[in-house]
PDB file of N, CA and C in Angstrom:
ATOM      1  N   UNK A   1       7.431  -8.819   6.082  1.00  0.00           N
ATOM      2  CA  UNK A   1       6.842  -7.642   5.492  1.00  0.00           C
ATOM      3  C   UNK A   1       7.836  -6.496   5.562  1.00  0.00           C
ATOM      4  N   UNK A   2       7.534  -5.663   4.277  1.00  0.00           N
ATOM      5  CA  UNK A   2       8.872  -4.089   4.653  1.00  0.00           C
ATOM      6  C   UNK A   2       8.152  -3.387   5.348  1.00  0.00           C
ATOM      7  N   UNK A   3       7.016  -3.328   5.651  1.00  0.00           N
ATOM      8  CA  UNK A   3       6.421  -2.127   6.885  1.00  0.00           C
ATOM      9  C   UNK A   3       6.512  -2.543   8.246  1.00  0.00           C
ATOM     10  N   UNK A   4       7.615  -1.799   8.951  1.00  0.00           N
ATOM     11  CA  UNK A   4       7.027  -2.189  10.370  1.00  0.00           C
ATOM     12  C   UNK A   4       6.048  -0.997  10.862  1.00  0.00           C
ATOM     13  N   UNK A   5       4.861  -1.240  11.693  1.00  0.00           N
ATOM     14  CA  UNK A   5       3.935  -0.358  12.014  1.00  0.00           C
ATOM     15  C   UNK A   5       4.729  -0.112  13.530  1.00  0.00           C
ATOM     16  N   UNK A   6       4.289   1.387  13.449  1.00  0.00           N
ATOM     17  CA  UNK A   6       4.768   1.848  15.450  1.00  0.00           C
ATOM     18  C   UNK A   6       3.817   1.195  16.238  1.00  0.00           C
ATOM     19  N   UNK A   7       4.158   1.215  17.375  1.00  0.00           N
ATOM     20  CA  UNK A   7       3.249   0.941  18.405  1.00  0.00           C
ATOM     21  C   UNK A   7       1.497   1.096  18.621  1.00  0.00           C
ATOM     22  N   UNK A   8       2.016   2.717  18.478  1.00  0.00           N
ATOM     23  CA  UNK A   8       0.814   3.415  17.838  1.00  0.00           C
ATOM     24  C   UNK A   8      -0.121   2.760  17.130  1.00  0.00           C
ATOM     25  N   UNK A   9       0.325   2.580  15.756  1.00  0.00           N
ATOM     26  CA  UNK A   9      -0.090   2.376  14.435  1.00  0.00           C
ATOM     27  C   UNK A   9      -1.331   0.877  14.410  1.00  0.00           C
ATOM     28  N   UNK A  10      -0.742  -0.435  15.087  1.00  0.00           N
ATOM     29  CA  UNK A  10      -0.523  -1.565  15.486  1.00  0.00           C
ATOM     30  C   UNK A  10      -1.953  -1.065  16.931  1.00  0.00           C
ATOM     31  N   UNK A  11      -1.604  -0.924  17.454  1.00  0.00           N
ATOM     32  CA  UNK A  11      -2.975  -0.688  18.436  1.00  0.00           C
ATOM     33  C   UNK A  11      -4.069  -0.138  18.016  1.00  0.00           C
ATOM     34  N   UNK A  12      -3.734   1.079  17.392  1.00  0.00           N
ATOM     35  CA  UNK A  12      -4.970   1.933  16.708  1.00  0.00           C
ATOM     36  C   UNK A  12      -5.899   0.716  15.645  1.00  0.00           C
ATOM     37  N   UNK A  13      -5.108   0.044  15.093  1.00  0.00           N
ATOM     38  CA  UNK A  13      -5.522  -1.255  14.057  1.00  0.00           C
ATOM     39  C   UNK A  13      -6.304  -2.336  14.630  1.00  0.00           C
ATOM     40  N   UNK A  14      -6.011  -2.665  15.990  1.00  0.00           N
ATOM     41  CA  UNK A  14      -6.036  -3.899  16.481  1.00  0.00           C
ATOM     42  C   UNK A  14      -7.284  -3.028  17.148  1.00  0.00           C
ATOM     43  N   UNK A  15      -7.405  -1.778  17.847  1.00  0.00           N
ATOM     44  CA  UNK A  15      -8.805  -1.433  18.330  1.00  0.00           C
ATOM     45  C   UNK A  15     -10.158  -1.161  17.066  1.00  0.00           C
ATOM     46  N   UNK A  16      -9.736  -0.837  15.864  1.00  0.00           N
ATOM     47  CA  UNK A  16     -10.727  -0.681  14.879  1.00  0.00           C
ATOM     48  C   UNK A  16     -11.043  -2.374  14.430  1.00  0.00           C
ATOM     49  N   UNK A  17     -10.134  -3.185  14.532  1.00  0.00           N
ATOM     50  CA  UNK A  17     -10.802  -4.836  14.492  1.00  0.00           C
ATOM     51  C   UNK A  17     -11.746  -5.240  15.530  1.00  0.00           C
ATOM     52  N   UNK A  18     -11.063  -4.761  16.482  1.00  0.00           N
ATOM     53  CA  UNK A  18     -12.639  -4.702  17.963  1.00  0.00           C
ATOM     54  C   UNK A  18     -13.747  -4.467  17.509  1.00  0.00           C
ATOM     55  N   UNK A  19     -13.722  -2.991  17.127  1.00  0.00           N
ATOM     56  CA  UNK A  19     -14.686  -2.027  16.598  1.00  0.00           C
ATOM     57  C   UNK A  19     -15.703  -3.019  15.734  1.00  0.00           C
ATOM     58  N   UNK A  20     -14.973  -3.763  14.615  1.00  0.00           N
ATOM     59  CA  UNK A  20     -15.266  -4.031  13.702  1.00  0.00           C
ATOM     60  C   UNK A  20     -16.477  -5.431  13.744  1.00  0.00           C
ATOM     61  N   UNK A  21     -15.446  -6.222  14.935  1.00  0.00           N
ATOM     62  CA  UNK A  21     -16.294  -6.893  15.058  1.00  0.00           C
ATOM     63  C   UNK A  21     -17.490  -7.106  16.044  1.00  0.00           C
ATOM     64  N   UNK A  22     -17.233  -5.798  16.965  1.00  0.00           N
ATOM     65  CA  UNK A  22     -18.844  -5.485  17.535  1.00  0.00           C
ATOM     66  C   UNK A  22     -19.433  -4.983  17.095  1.00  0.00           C
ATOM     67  N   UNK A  23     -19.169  -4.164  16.376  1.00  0.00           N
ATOM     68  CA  UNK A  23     -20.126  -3.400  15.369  1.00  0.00           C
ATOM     69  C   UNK A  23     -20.961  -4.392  14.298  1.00  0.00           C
ATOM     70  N   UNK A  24     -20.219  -4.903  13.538  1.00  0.00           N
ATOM     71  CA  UNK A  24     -20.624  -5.557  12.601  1.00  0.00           C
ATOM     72  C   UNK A  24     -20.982  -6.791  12.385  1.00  0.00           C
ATOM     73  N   UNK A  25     -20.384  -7.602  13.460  1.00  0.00           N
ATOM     74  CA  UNK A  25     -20.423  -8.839  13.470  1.00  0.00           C
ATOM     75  C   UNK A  25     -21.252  -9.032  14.980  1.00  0.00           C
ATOM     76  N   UNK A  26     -21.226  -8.199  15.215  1.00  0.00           N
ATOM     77  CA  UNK A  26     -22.106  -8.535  16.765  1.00  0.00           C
ATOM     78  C   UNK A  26     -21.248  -9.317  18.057  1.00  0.00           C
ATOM     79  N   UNK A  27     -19.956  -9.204  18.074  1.00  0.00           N
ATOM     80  CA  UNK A  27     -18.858 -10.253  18.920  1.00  0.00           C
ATOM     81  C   UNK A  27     -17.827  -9.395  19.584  1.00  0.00           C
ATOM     82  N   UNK A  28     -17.774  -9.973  20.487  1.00  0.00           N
ATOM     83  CA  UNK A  28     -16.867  -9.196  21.515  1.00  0.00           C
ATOM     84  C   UNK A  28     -15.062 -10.406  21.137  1.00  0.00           C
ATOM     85  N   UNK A  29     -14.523  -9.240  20.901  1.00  0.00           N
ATOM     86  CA  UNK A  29     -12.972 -10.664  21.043  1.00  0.00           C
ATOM     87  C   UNK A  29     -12.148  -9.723  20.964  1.00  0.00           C
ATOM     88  N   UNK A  30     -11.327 -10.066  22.132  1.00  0.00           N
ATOM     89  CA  UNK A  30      -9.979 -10.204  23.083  1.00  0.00           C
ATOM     90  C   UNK A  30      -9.329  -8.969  22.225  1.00  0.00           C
ATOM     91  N   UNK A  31      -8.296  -8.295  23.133  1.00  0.00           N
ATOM     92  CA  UNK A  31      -6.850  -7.638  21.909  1.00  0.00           C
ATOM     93  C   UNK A  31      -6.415  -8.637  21.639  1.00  0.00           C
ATOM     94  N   UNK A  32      -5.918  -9.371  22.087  1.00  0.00           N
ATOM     95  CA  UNK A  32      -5.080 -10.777  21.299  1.00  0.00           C
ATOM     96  C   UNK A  32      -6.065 -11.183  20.444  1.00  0.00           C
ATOM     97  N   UNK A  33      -7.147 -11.561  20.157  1.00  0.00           N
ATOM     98  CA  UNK A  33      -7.892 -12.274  18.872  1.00  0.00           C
ATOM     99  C   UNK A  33      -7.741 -11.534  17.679  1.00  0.00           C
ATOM    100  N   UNK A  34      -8.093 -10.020  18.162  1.00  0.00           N
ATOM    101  CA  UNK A  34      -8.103  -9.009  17.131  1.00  0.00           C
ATOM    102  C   UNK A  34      -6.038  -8.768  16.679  1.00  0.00           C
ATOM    103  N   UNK A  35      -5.383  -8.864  17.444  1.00  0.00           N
ATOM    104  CA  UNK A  35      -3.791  -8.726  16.804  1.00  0.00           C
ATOM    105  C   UNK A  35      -3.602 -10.087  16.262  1.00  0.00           C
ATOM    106  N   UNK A  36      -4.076 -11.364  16.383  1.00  0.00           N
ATOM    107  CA  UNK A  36      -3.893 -12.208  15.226  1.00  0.00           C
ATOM    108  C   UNK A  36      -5.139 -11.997  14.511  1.00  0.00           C
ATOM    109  N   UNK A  37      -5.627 -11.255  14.075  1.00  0.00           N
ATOM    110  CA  UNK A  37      -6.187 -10.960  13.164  1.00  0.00           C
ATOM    111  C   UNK A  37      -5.650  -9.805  11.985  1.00  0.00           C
ATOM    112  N   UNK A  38      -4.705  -9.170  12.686  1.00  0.00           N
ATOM    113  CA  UNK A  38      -4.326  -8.091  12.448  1.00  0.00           C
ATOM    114  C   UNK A  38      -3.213  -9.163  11.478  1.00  0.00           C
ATOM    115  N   UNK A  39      -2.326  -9.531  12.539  1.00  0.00           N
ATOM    116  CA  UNK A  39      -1.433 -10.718  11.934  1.00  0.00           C
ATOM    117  C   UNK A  39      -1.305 -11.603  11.008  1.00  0.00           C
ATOM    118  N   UNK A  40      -2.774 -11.977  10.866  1.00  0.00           N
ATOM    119  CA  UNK A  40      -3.328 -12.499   9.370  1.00  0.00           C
ATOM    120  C   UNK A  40      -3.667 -11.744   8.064  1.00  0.00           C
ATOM    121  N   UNK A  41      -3.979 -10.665   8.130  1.00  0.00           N
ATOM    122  CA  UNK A  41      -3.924  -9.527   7.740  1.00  0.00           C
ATOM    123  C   UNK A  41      -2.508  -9.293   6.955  1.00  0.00           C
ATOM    124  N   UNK A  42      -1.729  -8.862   7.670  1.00  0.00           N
ATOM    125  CA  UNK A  42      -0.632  -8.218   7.474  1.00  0.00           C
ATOM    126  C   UNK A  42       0.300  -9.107   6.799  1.00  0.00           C
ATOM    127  N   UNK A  43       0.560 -10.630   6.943  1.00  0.00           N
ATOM    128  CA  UNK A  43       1.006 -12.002   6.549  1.00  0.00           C
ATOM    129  C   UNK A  43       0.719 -12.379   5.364  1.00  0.00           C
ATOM    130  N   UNK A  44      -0.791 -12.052   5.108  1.00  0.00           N
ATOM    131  CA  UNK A  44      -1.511 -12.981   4.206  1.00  0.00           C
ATOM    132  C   UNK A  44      -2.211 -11.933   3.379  1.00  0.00           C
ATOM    133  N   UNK A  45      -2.774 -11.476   3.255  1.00  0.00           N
ATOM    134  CA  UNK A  45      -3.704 -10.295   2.907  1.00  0.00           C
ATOM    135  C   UNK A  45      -2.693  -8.542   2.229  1.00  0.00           C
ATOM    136  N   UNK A  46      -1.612  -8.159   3.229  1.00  0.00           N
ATOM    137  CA  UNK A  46      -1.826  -7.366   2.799  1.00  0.00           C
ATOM    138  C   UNK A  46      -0.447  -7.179   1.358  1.00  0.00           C
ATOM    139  N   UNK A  47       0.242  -8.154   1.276  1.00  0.00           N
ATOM    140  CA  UNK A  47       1.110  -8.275   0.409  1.00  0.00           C
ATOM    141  C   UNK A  47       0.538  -8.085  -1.138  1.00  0.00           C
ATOM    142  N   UNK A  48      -0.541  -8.359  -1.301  1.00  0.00           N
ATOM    143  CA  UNK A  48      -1.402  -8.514  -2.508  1.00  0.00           C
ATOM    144  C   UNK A  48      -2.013  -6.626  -2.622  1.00  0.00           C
ATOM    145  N   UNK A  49      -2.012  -6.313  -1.771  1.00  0.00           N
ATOM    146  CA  UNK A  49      -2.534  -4.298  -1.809  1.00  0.00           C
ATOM    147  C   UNK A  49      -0.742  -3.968  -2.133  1.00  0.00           C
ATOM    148  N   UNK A  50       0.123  -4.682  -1.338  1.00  0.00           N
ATOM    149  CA  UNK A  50       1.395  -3.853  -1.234  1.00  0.00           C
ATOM    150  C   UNK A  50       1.612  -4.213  -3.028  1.00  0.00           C
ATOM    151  N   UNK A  51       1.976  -4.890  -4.109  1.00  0.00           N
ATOM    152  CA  UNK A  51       1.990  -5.777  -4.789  1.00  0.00           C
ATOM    153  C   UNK A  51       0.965  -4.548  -5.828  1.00  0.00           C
ATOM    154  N   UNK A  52       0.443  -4.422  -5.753  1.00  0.00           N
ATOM    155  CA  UNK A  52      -0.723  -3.750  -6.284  1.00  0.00           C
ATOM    156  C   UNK A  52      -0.453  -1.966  -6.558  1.00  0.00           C
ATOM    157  N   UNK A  53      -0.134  -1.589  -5.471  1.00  0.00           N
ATOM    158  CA  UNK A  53       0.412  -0.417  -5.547  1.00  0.00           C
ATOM    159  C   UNK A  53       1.864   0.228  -5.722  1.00  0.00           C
ATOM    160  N   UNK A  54       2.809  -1.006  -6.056  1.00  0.00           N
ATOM    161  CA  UNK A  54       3.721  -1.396  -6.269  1.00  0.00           C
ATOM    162  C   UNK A  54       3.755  -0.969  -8.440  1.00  0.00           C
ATOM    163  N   UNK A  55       2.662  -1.746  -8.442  1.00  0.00           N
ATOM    164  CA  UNK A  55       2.233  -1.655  -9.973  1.00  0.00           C
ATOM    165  C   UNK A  55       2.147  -0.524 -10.374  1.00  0.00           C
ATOM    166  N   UNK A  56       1.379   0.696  -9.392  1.00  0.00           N
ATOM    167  CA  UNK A  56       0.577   1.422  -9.251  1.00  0.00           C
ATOM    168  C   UNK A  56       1.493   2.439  -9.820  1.00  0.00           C
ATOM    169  N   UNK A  57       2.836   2.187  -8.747  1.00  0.00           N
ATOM    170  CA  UNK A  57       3.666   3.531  -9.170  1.00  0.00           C
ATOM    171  C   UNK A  57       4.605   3.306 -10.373  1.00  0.00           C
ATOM    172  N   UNK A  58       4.756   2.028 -10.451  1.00  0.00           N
ATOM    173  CA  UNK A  58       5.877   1.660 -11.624  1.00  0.00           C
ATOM    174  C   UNK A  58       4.966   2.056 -12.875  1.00  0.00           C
ATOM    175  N   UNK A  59       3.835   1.988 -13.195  1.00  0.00           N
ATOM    176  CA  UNK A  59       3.257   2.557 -14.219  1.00  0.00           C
ATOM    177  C   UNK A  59       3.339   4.212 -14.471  1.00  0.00           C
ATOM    178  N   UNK A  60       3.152   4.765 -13.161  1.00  0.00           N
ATOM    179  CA  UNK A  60       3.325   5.958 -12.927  1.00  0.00           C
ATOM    180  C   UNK A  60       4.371   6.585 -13.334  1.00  0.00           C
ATOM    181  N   UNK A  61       5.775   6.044 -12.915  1.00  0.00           N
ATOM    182  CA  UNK A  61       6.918   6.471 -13.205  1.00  0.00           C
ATOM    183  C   UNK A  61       7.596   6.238 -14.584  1.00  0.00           C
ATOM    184  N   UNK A  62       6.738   4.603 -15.391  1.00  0.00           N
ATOM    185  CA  UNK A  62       7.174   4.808 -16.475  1.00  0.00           C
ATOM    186  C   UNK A  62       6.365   5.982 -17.205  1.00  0.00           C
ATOM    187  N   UNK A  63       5.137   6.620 -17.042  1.00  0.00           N
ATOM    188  CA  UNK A  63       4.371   7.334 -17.865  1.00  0.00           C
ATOM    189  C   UNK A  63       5.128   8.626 -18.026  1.00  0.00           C
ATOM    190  N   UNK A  64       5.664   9.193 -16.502  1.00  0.00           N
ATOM    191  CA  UNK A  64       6.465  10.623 -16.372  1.00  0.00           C
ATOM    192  C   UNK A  64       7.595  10.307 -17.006  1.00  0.00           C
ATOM    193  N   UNK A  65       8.468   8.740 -17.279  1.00  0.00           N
ATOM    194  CA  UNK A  65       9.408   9.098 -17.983  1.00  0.00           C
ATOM    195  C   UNK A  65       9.825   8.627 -19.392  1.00  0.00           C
ATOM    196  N   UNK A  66       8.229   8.423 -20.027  1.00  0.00           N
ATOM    197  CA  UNK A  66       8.002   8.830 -21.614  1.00  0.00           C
ATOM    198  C   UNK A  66       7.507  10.237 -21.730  1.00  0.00           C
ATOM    199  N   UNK A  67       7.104  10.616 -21.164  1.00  0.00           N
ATOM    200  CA  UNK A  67       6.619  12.232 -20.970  1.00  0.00           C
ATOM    201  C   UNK A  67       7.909  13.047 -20.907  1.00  0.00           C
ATOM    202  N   UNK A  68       9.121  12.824 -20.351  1.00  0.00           N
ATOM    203  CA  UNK A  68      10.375  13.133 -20.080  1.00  0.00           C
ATOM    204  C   UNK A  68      11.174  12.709 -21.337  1.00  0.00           C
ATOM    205  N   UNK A  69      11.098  11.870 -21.436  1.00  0.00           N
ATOM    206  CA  UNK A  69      11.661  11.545 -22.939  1.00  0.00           C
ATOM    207  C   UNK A  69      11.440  12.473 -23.934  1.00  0.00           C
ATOM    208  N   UNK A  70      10.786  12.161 -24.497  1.00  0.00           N
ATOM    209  CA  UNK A  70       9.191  13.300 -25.517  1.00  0.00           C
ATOM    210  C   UNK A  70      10.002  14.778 -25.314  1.00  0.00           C
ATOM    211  N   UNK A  71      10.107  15.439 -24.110  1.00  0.00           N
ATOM    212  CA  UNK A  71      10.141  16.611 -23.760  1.00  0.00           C
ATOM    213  C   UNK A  71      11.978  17.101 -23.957  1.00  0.00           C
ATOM    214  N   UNK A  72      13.213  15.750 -23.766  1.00  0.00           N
ATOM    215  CA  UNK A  72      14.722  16.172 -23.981  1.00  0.00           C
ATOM    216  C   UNK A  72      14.475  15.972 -25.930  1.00  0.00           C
ATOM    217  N   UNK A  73      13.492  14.725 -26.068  1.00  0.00           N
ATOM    218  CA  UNK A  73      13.752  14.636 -27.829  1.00  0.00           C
ATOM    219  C   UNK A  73      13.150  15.813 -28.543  1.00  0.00           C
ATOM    220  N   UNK A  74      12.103  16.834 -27.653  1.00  0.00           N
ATOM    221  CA  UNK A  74      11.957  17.915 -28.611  1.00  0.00           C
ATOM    222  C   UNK A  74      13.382  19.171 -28.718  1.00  0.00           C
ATOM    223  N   UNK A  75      14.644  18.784 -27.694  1.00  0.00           N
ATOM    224  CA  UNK A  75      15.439  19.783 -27.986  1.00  0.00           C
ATOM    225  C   UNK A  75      16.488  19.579 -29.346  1.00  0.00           C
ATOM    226  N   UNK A  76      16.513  18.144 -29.893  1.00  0.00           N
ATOM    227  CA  UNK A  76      17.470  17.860 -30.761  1.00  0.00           C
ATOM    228  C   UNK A  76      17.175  19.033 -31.818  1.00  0.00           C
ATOM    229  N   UNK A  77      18.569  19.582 -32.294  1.00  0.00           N
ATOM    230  CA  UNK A  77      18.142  20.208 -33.171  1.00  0.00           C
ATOM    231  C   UNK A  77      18.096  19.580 -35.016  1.00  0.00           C
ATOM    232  N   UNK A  78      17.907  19.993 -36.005  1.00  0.00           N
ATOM    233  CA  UNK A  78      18.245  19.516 -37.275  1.00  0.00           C
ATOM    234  C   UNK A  78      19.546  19.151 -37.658  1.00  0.00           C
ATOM    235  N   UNK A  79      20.361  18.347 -38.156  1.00  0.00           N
ATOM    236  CA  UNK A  79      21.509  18.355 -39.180  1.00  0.00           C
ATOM    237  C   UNK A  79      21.591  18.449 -40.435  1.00  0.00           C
ATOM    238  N   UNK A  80      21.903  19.262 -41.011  1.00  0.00           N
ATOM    239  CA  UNK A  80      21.845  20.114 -42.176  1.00  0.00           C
ATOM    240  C   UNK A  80      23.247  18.611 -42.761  1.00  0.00           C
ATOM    241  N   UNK A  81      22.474  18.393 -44.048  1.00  0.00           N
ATOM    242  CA  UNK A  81      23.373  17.590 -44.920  1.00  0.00           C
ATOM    243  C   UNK A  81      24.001  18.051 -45.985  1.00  0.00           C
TER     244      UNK A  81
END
């Protein structure tokens, strides 16, 4: 993956999977269950969001630079024949 997460980042994650699954799922599991979860996640899962928003901006950037285009082709001036 190109993201490495800080320490920080990576714990804060791995405690909201806790969260997630006592809350929601009704189950208590381990930091280690929840960081290969995280791990599966990040492996498998999140390449397809990265991939996605990837799209996200390349659309973006081509739009600003037909908009940019548009905006140097209104300086041409006439040639008089």
């Amino acid at each position: 993956m190109f993201y490495k997460l800080t320490k920080e980042q990576q714990q804060m994650m791995i405690s909201a999977i806790q969260t997630f699954f006592s809350q929601d799922r009704d189950e208590e599991i381990s930091e280690f269950a929840a960081e290969r979860v995280l791990d599966f996640v990040k492996e498998t899962l999140a390449p397809h969001f990265y991939n996605a928003a990837v799209q996200d901006v390349k659309m973006v950037v081509e739009q600003q630079f037909a908009s940019i285009e548009e905006e140097i082709l209104t300086l041409e001036r006439p040639i008089k024949k």
